[in-house]
Protein backbone atom coordinates (compact mmCIF):
# COMPACT_ATOMS: atom_id res chain seq x y z
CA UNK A 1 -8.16 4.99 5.17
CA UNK A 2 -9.95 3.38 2.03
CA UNK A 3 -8.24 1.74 -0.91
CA UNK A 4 -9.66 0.71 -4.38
CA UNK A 5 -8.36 -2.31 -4.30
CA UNK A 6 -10.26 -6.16 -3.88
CA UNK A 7 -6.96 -8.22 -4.12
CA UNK A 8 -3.72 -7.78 -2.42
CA UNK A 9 -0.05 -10.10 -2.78
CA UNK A 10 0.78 -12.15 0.23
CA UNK A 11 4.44 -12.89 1.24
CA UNK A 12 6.64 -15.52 2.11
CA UNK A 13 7.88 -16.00 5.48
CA UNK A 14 11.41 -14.44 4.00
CA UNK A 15 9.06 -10.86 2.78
CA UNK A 16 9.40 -11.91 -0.55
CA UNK A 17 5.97 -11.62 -2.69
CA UNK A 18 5.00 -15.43 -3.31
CA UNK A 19 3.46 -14.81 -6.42
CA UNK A 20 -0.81 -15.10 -5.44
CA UNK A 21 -3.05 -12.60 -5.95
CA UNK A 22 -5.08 -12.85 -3.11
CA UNK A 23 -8.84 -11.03 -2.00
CA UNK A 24 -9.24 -8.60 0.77
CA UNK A 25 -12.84 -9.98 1.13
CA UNK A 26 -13.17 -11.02 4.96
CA UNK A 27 -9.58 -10.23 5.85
CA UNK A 28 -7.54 -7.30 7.81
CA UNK A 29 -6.55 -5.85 4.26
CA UNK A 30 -10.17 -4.62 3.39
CA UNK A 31 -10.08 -1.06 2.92
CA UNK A 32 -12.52 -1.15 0.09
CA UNK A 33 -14.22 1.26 2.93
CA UNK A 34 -13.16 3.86 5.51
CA UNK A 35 -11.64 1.80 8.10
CA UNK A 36 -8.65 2.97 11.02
CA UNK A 37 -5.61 2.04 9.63
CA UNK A 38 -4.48 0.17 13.46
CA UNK A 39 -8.19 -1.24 14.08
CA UNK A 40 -6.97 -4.73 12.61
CA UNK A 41 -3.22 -4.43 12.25
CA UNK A 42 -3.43 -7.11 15.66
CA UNK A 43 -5.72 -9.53 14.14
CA UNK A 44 -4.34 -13.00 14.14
CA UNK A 45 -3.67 -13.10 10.62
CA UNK A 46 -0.90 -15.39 9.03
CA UNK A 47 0.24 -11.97 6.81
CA UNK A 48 -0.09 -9.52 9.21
CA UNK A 49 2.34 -12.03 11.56
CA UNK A 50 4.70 -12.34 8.68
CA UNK A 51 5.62 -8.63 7.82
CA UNK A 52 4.72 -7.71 11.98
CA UNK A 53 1.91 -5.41 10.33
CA UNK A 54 1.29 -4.31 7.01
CA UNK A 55 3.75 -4.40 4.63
CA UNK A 56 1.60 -5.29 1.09
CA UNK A 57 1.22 -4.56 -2.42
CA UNK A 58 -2.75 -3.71 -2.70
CA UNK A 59 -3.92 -4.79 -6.57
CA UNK A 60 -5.50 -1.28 -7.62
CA UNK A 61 -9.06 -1.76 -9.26
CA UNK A 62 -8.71 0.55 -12.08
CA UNK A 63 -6.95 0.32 -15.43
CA UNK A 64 -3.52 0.37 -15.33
CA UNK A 65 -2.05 4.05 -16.94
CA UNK A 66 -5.42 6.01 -15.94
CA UNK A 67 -5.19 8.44 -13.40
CA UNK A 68 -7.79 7.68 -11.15
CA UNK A 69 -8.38 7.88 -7.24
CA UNK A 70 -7.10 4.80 -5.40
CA UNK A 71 -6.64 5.78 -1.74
CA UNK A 72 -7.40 8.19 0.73
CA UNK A 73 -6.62 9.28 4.09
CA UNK A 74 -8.60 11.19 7.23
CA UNK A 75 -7.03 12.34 10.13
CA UNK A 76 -10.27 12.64 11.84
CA UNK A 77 -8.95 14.74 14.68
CA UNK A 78 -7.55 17.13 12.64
CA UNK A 79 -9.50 16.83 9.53
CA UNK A 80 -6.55 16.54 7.29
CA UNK A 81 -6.87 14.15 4.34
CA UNK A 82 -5.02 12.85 1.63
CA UNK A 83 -6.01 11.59 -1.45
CA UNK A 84 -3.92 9.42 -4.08
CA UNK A 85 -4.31 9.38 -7.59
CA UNK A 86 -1.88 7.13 -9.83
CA UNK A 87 -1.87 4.93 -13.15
CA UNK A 88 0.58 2.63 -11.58
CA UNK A 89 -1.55 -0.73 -10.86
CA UNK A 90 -0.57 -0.74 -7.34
CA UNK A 91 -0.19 0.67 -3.89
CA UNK A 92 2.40 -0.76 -1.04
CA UNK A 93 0.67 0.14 2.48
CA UNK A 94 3.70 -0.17 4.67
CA UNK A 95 3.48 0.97 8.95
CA UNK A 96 6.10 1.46 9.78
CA UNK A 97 6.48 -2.38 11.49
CA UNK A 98 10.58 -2.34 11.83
CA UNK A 99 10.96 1.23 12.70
CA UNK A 100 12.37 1.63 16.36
CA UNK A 101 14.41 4.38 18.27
CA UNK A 102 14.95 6.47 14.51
CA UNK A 103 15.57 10.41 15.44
CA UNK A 104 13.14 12.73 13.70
CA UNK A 105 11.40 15.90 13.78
CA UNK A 106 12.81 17.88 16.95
CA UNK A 107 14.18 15.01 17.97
CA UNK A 108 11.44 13.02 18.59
CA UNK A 109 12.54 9.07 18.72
CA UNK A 110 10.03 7.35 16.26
CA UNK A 111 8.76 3.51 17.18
CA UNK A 112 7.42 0.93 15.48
CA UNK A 113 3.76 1.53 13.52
CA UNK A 114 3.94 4.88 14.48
CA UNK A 115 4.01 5.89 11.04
CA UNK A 116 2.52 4.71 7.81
CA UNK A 117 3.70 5.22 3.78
CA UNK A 118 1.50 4.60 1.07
CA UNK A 119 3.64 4.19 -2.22
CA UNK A 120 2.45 3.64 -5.94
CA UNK A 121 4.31 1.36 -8.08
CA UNK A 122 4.04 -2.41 -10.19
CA UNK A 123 3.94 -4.91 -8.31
CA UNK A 124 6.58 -6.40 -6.02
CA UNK A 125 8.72 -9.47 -8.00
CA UNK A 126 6.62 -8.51 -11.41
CA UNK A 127 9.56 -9.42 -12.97
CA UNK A 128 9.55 -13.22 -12.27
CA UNK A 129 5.62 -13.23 -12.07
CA UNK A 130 4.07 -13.46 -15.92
CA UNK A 131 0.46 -12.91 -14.70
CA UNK A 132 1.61 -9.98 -13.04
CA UNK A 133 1.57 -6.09 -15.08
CA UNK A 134 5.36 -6.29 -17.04
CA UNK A 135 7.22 -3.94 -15.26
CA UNK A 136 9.90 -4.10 -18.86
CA UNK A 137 10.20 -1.46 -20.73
CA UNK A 138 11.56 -2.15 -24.28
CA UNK A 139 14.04 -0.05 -26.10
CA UNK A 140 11.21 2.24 -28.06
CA UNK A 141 8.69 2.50 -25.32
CA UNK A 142 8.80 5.18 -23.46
CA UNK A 143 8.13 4.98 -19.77
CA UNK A 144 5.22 7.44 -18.48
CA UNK A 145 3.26 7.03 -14.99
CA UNK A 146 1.88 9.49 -12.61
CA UNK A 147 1.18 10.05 -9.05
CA UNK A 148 -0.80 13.13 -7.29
CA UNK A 149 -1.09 13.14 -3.72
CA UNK A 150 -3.87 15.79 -2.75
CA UNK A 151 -3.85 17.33 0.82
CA UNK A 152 -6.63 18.98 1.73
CA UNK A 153 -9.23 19.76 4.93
CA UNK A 154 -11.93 17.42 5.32
């Protein structure tokens, strides 16, 4: 997986966002570059601890209400990949770190990280956050983002 992102939002010991903006640089939450979406989710890292793997808002690197390209995703076995595009200004990587025992597909029983979602969207707590994107919409703006997510063969 590889995200255009160089900051991410940390959390509180309660999940809640605690407000930083924070870099990937030299951490587990560098995807600036292909990289296996497990191959650090065990690194002794006070986040990854916290939300028992990922669970984070990614700070996307381009302008907020451009489409662009932020993420994408190779099944290298396979060869399937998925690409994002969005104008929201970020990207919640969550896998899957509280699932356990849920029923899916022909009954298969579904376990923790066993599963990942990548979701566009402002950032978590914006609200309370000023140096975060305003997630308020006044009474004549009107409200416009999208999201593409490309599936293709690699």
């Amino acid at each position: 997986m590889q995200i255009e992102a160089d900051f991410y939002t940390p959390l509180t010991k309660n999940l809640e966002p605690t407000g930083e903006i924070l870099t990937v640089k030299n951490t587990p939450f560098d995807f600036t570059f292909i990289t296996g979406i497990g191959d650090r989710i065990d690194t002794d890292h006070d986040q990854l601890t916290i939300g028992k793997g990922y669970d984070h808002n990614f700070v996307l690197r381009h302008p907020m209400h451009r489409l662009d390209l932020v993420a994408t995703v190779i099944e290298p076995l396979s060869g399937r990949k998925m690409e994002i595009f969005t104008t929201m200004p970020g990207l919640q990587l969550y896998t899957a770190n509280w699932i356990k025992n849920i029923k899916g597909k022909e009954d298969h029983l579904y376990q923790e990280r066993e599963a990942f979602c990548l979701e566009t969207q402002n950032f978590p707590d914006a609200i309370n956050q000023s140096h975060f994107p305003s997630p308020i919409l006044t009474p004549n703006n009107v409200y416009k983002h999208s999201t593409i997510y490309k599936f293709s063969i690699h």
